[in-house]
N, C-alpha and C. Protein backbone atom coordinates (compact mmCIF):
# COMPACT_ATOMS: atom_id res chain seq x y z
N UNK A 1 5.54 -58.20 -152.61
CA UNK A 1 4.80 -57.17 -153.30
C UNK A 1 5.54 -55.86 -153.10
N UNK A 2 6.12 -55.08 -153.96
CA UNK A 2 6.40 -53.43 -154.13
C UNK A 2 5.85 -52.78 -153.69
N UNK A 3 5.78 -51.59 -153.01
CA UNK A 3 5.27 -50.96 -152.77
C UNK A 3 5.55 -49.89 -153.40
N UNK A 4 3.94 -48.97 -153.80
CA UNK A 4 4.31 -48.23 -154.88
C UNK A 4 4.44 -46.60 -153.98
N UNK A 5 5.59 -45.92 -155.10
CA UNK A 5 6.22 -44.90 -153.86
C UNK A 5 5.31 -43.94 -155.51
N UNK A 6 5.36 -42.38 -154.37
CA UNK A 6 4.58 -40.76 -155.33
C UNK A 6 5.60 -40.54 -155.68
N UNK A 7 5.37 -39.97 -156.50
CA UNK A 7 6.53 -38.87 -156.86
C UNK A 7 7.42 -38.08 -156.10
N UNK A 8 6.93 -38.10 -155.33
CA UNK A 8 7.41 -37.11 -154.08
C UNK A 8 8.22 -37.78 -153.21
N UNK A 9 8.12 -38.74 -152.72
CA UNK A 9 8.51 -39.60 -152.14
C UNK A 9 10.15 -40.30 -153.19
N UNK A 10 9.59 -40.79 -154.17
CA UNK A 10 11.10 -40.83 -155.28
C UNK A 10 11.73 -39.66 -155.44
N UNK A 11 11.35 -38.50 -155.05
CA UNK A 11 12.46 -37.62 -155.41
C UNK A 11 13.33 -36.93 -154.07
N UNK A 12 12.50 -37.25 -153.12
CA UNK A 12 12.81 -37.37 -151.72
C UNK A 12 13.77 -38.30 -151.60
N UNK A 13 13.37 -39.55 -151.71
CA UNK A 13 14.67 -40.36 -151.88
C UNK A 13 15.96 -40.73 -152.66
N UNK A 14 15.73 -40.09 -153.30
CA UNK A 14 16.50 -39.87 -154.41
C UNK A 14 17.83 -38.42 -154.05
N UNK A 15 17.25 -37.73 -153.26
CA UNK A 15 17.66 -36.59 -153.22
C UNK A 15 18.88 -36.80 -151.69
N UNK A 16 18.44 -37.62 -150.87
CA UNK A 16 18.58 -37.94 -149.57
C UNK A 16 20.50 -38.39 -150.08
N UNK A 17 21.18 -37.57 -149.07
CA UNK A 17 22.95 -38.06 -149.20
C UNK A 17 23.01 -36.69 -150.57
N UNK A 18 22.44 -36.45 -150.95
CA UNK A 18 23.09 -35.50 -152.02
C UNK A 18 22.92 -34.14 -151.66
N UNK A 19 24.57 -33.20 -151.81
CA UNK A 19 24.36 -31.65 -151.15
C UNK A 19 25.00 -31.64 -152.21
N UNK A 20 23.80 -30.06 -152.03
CA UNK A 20 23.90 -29.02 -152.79
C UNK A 20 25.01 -27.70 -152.35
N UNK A 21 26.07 -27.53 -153.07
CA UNK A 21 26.68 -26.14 -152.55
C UNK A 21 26.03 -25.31 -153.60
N UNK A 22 26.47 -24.24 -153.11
CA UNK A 22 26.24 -22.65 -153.95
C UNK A 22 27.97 -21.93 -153.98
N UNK A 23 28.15 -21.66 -154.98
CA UNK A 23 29.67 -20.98 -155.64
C UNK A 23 29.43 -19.74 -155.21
N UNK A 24 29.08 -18.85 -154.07
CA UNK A 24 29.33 -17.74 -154.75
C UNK A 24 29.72 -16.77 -155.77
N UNK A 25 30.99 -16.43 -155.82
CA UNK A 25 31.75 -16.26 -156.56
C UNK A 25 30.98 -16.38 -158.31
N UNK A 26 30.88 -17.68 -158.24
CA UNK A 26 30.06 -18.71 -160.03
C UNK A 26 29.00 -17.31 -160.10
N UNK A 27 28.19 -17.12 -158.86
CA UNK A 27 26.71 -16.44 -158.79
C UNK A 27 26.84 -15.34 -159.06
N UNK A 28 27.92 -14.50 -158.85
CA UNK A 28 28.43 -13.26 -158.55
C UNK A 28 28.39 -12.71 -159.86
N UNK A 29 29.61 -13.49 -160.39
CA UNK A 29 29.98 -13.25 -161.98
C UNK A 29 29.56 -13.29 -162.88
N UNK A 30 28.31 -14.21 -162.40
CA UNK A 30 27.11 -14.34 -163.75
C UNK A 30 26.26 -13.65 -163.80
N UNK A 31 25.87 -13.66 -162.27
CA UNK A 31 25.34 -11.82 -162.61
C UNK A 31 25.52 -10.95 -163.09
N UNK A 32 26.31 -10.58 -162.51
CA UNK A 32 26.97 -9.24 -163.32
C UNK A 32 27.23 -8.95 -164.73
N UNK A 33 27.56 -10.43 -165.58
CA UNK A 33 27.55 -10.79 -167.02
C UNK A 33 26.73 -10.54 -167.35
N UNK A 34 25.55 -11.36 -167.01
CA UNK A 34 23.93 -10.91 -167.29
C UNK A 34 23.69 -9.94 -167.52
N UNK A 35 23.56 -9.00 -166.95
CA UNK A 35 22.89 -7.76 -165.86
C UNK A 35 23.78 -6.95 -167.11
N UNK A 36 25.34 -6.82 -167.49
CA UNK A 36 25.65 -5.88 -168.76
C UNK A 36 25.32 -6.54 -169.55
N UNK A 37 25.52 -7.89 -170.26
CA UNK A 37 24.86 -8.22 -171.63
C UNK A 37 23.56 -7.59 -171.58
N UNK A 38 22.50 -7.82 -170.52
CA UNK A 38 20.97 -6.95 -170.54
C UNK A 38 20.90 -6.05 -171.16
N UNK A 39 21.91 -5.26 -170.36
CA UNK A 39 21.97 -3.41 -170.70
C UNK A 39 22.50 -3.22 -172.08
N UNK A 40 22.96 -3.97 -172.62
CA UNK A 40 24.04 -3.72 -174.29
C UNK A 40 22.77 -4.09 -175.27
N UNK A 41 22.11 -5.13 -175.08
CA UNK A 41 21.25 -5.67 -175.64
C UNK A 41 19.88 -4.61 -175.69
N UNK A 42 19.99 -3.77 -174.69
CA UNK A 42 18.65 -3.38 -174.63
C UNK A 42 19.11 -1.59 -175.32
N UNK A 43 20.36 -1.41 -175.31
CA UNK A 43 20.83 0.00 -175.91
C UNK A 43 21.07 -0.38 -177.51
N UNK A 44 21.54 -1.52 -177.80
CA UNK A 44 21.53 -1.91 -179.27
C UNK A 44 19.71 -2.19 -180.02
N UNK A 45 19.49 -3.10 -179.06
CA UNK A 45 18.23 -3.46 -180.04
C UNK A 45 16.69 -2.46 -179.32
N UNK A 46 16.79 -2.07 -178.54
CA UNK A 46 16.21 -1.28 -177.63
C UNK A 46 15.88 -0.05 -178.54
N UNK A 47 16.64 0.75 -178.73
CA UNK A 47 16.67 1.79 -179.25
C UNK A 47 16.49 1.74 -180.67
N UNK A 48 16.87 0.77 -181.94
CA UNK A 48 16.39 0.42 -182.74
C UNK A 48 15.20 0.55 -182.47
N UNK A 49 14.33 -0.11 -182.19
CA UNK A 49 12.91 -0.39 -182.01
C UNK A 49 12.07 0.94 -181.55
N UNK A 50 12.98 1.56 -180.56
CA UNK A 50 12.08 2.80 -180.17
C UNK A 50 11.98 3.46 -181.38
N UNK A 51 13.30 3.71 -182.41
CA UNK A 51 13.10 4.93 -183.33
C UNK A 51 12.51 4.52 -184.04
N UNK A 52 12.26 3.14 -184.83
CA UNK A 52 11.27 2.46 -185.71
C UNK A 52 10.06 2.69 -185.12
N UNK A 53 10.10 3.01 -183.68
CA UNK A 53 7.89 2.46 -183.30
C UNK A 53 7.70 3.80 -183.42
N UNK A 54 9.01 5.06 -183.51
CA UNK A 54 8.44 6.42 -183.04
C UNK A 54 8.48 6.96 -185.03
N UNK A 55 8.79 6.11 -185.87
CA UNK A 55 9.26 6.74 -187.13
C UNK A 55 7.69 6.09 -187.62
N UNK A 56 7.27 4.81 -187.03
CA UNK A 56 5.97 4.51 -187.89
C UNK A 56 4.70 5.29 -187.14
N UNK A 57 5.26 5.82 -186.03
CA UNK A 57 3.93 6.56 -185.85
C UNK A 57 3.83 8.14 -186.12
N UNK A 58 4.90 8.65 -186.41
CA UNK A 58 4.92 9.80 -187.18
C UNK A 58 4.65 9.81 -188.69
N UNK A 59 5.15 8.73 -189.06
CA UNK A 59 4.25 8.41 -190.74
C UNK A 59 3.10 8.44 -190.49
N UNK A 60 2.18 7.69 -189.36
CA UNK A 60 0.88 7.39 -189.64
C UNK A 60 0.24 8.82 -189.22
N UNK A 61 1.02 9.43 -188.83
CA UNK A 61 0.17 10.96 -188.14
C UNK A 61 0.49 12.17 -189.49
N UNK A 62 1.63 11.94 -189.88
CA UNK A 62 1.66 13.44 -190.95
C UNK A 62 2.39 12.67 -192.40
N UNK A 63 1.92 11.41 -193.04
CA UNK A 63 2.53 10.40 -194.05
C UNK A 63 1.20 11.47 -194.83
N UNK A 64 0.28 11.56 -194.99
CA UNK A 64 -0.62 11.76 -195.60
C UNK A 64 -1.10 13.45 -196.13
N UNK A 65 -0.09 13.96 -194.74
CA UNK A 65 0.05 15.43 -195.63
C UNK A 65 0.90 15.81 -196.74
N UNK A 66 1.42 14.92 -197.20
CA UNK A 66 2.31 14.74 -198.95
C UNK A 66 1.03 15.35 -199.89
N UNK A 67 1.98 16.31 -200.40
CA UNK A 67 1.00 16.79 -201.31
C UNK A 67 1.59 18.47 -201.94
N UNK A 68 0.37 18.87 -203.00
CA UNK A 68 0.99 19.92 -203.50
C UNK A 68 -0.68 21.62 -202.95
N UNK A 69 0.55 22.05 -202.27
CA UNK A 69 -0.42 23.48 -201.56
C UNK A 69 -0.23 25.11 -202.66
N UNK A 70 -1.06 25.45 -202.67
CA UNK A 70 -1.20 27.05 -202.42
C UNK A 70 -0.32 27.60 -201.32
N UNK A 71 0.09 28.81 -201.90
CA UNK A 71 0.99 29.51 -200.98
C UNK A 71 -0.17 30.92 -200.85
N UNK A 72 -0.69 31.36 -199.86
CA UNK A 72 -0.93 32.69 -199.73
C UNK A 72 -0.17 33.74 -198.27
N UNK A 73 -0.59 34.65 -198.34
CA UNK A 73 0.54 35.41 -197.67
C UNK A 73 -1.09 36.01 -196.81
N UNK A 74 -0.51 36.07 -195.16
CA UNK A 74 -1.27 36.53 -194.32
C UNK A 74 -0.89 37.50 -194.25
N UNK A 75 -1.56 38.77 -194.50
CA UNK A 75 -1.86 40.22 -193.68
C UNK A 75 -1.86 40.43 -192.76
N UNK A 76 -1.63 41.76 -192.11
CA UNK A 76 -1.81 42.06 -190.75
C UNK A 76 -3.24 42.34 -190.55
N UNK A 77 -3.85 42.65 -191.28
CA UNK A 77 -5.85 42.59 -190.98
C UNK A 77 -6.02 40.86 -190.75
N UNK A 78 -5.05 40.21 -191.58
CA UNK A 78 -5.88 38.46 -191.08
C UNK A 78 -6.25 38.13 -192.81
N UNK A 79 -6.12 38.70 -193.56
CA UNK A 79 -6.99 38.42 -194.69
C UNK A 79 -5.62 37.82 -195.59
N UNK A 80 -5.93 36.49 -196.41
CA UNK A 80 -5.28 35.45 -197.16
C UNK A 80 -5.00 36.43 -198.55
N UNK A 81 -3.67 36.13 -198.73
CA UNK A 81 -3.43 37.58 -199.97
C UNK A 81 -2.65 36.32 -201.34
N UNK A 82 -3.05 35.81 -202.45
CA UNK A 82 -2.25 34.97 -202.89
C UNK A 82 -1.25 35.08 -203.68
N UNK A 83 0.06 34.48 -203.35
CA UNK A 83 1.52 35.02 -203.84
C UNK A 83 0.83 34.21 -205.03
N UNK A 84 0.91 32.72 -205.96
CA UNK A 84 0.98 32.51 -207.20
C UNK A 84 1.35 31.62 -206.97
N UNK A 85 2.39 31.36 -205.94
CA UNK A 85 3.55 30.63 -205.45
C UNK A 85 2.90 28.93 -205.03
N UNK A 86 3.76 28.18 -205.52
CA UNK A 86 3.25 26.67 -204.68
C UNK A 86 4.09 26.10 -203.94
N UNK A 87 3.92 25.28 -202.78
CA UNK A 87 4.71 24.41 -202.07
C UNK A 87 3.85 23.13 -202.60
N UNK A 88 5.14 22.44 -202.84
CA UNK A 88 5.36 20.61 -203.03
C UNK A 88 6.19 20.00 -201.82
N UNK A 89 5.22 19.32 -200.55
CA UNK A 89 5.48 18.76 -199.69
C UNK A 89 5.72 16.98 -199.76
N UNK A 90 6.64 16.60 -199.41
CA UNK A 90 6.93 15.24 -199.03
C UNK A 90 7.21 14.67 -198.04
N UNK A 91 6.89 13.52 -197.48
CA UNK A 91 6.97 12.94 -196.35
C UNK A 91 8.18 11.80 -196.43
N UNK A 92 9.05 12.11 -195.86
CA UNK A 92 10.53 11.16 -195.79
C UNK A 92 10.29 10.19 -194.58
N UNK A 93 9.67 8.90 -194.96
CA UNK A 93 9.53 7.99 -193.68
C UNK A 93 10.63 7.65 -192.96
N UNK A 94 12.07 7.19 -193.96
CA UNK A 94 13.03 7.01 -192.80
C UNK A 94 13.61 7.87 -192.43
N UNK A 95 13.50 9.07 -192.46
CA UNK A 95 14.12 9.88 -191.20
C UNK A 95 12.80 10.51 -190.39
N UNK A 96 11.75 10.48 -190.88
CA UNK A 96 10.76 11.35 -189.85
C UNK A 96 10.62 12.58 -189.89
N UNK A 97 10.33 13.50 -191.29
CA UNK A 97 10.64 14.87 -191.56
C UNK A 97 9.59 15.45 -192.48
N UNK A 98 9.09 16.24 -192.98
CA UNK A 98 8.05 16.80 -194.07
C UNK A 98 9.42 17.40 -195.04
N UNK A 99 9.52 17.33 -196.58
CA UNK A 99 10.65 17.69 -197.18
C UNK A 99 9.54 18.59 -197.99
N UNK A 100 9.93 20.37 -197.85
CA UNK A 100 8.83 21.10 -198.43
C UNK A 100 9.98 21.93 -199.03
N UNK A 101 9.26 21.94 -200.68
CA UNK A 101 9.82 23.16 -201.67
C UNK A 101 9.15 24.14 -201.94
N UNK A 102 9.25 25.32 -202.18
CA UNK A 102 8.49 26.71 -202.53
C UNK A 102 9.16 26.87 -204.11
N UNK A 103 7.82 27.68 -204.52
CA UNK A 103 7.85 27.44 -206.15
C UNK A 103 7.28 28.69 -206.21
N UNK A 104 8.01 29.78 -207.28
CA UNK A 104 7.29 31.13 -207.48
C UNK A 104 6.30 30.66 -208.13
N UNK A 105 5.44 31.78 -208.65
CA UNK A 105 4.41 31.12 -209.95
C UNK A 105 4.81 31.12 -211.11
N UNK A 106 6.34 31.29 -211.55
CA UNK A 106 7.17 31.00 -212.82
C UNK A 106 7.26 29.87 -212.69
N UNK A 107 7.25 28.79 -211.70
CA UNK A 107 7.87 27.76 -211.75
C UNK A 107 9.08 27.60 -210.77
N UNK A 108 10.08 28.57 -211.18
CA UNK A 108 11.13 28.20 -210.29
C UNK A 108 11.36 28.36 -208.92
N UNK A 109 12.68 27.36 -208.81
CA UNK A 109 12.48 27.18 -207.15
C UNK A 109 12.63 28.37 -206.52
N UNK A 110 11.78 28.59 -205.11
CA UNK A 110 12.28 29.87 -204.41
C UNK A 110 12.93 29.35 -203.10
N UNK A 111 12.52 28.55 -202.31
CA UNK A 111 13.71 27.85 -201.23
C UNK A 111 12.89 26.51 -200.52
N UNK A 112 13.94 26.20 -200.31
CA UNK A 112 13.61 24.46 -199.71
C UNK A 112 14.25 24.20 -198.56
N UNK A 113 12.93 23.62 -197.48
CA UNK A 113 13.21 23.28 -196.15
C UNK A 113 12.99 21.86 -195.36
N UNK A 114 13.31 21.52 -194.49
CA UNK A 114 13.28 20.53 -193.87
C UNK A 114 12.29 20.72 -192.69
N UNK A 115 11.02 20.17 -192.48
CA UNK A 115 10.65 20.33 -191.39
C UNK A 115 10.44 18.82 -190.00
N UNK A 116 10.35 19.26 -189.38
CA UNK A 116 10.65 18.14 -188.35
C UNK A 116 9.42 18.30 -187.49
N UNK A 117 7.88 17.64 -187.52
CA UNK A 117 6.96 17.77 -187.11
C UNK A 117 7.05 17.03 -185.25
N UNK A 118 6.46 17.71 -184.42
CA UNK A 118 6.13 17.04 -183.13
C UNK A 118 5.34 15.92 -182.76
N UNK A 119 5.66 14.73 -182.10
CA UNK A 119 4.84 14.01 -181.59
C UNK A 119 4.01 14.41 -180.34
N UNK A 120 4.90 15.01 -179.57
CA UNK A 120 4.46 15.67 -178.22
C UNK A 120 3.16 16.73 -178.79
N UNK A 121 3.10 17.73 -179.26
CA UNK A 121 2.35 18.27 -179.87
C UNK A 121 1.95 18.50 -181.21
N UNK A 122 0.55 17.57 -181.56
CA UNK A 122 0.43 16.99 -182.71
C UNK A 122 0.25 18.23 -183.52
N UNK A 123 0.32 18.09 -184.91
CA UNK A 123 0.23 18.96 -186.19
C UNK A 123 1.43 20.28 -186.06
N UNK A 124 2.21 20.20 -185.15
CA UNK A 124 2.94 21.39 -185.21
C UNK A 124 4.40 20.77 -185.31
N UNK A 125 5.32 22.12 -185.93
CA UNK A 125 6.39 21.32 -186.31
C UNK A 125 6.95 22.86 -186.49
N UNK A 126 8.81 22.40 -186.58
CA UNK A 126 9.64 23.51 -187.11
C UNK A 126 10.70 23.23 -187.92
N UNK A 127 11.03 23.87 -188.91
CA UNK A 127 11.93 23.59 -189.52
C UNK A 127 12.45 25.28 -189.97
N UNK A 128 13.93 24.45 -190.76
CA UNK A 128 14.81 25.78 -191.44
C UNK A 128 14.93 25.38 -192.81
N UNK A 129 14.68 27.16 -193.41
CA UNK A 129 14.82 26.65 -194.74
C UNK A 129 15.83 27.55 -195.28
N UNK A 130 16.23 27.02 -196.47
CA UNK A 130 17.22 27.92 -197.05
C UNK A 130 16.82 28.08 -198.94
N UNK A 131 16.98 29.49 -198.91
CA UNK A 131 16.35 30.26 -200.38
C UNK A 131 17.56 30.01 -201.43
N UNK A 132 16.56 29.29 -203.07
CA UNK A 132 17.38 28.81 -203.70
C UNK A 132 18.54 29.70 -204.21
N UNK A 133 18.73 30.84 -204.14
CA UNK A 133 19.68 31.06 -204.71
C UNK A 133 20.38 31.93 -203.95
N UNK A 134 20.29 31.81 -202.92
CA UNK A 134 21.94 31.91 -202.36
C UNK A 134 21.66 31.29 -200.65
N UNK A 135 22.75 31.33 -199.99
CA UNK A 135 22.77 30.41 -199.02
C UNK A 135 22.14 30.62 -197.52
N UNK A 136 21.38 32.08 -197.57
CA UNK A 136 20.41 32.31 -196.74
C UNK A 136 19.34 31.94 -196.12
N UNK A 137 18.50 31.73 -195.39
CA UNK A 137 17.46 31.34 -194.87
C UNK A 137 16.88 31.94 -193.75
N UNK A 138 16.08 30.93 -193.32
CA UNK A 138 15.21 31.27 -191.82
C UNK A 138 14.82 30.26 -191.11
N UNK A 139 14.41 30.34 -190.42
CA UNK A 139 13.14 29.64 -189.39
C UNK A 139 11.89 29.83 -189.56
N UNK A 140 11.08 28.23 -189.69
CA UNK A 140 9.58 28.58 -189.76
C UNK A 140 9.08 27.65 -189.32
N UNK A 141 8.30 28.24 -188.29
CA UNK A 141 7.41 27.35 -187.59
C UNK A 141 6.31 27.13 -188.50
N UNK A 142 5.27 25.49 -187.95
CA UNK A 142 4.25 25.16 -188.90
C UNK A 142 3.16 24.98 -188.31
N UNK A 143 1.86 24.90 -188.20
CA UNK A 143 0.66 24.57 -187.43
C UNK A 143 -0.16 23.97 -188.53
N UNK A 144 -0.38 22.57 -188.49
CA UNK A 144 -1.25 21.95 -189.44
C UNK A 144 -3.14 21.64 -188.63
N UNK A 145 -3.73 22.21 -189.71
CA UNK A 145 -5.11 22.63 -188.74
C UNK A 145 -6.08 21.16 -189.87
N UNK A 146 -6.41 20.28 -189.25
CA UNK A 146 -6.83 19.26 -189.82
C UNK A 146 -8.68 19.61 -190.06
N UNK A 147 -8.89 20.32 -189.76
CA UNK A 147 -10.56 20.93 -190.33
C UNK A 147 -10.36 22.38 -191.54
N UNK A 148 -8.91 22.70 -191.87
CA UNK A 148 -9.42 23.47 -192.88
C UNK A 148 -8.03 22.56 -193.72
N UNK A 149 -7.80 21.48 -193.60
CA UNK A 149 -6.78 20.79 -194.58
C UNK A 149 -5.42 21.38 -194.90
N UNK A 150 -5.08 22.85 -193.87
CA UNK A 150 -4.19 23.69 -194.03
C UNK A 150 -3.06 23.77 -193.19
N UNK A 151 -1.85 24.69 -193.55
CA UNK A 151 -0.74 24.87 -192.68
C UNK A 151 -0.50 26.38 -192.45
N UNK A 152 -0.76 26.40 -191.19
CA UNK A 152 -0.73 28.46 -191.01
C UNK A 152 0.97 28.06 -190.61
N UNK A 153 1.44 28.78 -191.54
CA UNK A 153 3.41 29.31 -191.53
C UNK A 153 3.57 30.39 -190.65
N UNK A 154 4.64 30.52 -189.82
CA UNK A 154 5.15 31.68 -189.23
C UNK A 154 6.79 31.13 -189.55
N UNK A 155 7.64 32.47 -189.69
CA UNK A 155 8.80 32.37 -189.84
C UNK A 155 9.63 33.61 -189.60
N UNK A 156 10.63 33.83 -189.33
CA UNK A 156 11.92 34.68 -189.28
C UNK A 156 13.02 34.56 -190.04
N UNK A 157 12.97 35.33 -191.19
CA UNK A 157 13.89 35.38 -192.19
C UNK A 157 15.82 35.91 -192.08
N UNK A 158 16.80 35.47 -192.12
CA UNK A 158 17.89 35.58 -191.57
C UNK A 158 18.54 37.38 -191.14
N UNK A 159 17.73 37.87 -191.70
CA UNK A 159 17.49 39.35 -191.55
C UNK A 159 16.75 39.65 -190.64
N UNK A 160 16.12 38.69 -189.55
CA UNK A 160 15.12 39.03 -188.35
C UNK A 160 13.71 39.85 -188.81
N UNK A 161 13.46 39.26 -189.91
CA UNK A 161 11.98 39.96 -190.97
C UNK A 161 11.21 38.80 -190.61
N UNK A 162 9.82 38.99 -189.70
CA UNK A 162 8.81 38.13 -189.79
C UNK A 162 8.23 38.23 -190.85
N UNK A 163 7.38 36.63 -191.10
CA UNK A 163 6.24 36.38 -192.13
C UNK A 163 5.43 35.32 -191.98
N UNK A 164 4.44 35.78 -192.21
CA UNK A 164 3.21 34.70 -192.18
C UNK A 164 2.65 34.15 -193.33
N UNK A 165 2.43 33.16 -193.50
CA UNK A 165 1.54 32.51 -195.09
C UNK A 165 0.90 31.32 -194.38
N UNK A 166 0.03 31.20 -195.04
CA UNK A 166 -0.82 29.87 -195.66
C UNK A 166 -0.71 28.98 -196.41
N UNK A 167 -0.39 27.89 -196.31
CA UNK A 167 -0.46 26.76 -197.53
C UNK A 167 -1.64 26.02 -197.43
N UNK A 168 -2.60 26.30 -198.60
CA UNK A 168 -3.78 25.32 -198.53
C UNK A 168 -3.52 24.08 -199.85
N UNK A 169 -4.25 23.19 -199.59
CA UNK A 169 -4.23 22.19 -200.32
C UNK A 169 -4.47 22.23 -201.91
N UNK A 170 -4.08 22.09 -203.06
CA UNK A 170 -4.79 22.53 -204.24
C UNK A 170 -5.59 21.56 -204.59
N UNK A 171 -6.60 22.26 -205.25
CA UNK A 171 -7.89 21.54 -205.45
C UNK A 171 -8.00 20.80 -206.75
């Protein structure tokens, strides 16, 4: 009669007369292979992924301020003064930017900027713009206030001339 052996026992015996070495060296090198393929892998596809997870969540935060605003001009009393003027804003998903044009109330263009909104601090953003007809510009900061649907503008014109406006939403 056989006697019936566990598992444990067959692999015990099984194992019994057989050594195991270790290569150093084998261990060393494969590490180290590893360990940079890791790092290449994680700077190639790594970083892909960050700017994709950081480009779809800036769509989902300012994708929806696309649209066409009122331009009015802030006073130094505080009081909304209206140029005529419109901005036509767009939202560029693959780069992550608000693409805003200014429009006299003739129609034609008056200058077009690039703005680059914050994740760190939501609704605010800065960009530079440059006036259509000739190659001048400024800086203008943006503050998007999500209870009056608006963007309070501050800017510095290349002449070191502040200005303030409003863009509200048109109705």
């Amino acid at each position: 009669m056989e006697s019936s052996r566990t598992c444990y026992e067959e692999l015990r015996y099984s194992l019994v007369g057989c050594e195991m070495t270790i290569d150093w060296l084998n261990l060393a090198i494969g590490s180290v292979v590893g360990a940079t393929l890791g790092v290449i892998a994680d700077w190639l596809i790594g970083t892909r992924i960050r700017r994709w997870s950081e480009l779809r969540a800036l769509t989902k935060e300012y994708g929806c301020l696309a649209g066409q605003y009122l331009n009015y001009r802030i006073r130094d009393d505080g009081t909304h003064e209206p140029t005529g003027g419109t901005i036509d804003i767009t939202w560029q998903p693959r780069d992550g930017y608000l693409e805003a044009s200014g429009f006299h109330a003739t129609g034609n263009p008056e200058w077009h900027s690039y703005i680059r909104m914050s994740r760190e601090y939501i609704g605010s953003g800065i960009g530079h713009y440059n006036n259509a007809n000739s190659i001048h510009g400024g800086i203008q900061q943006v503050v998007y206030s999500k209870q009056t649907r608006s963007f309070n503008v501050m800017g510095t014109t290349h002449a070191r001339k502040e200005f303030a406006h409003c863009w509200k939403p048109r109705a």
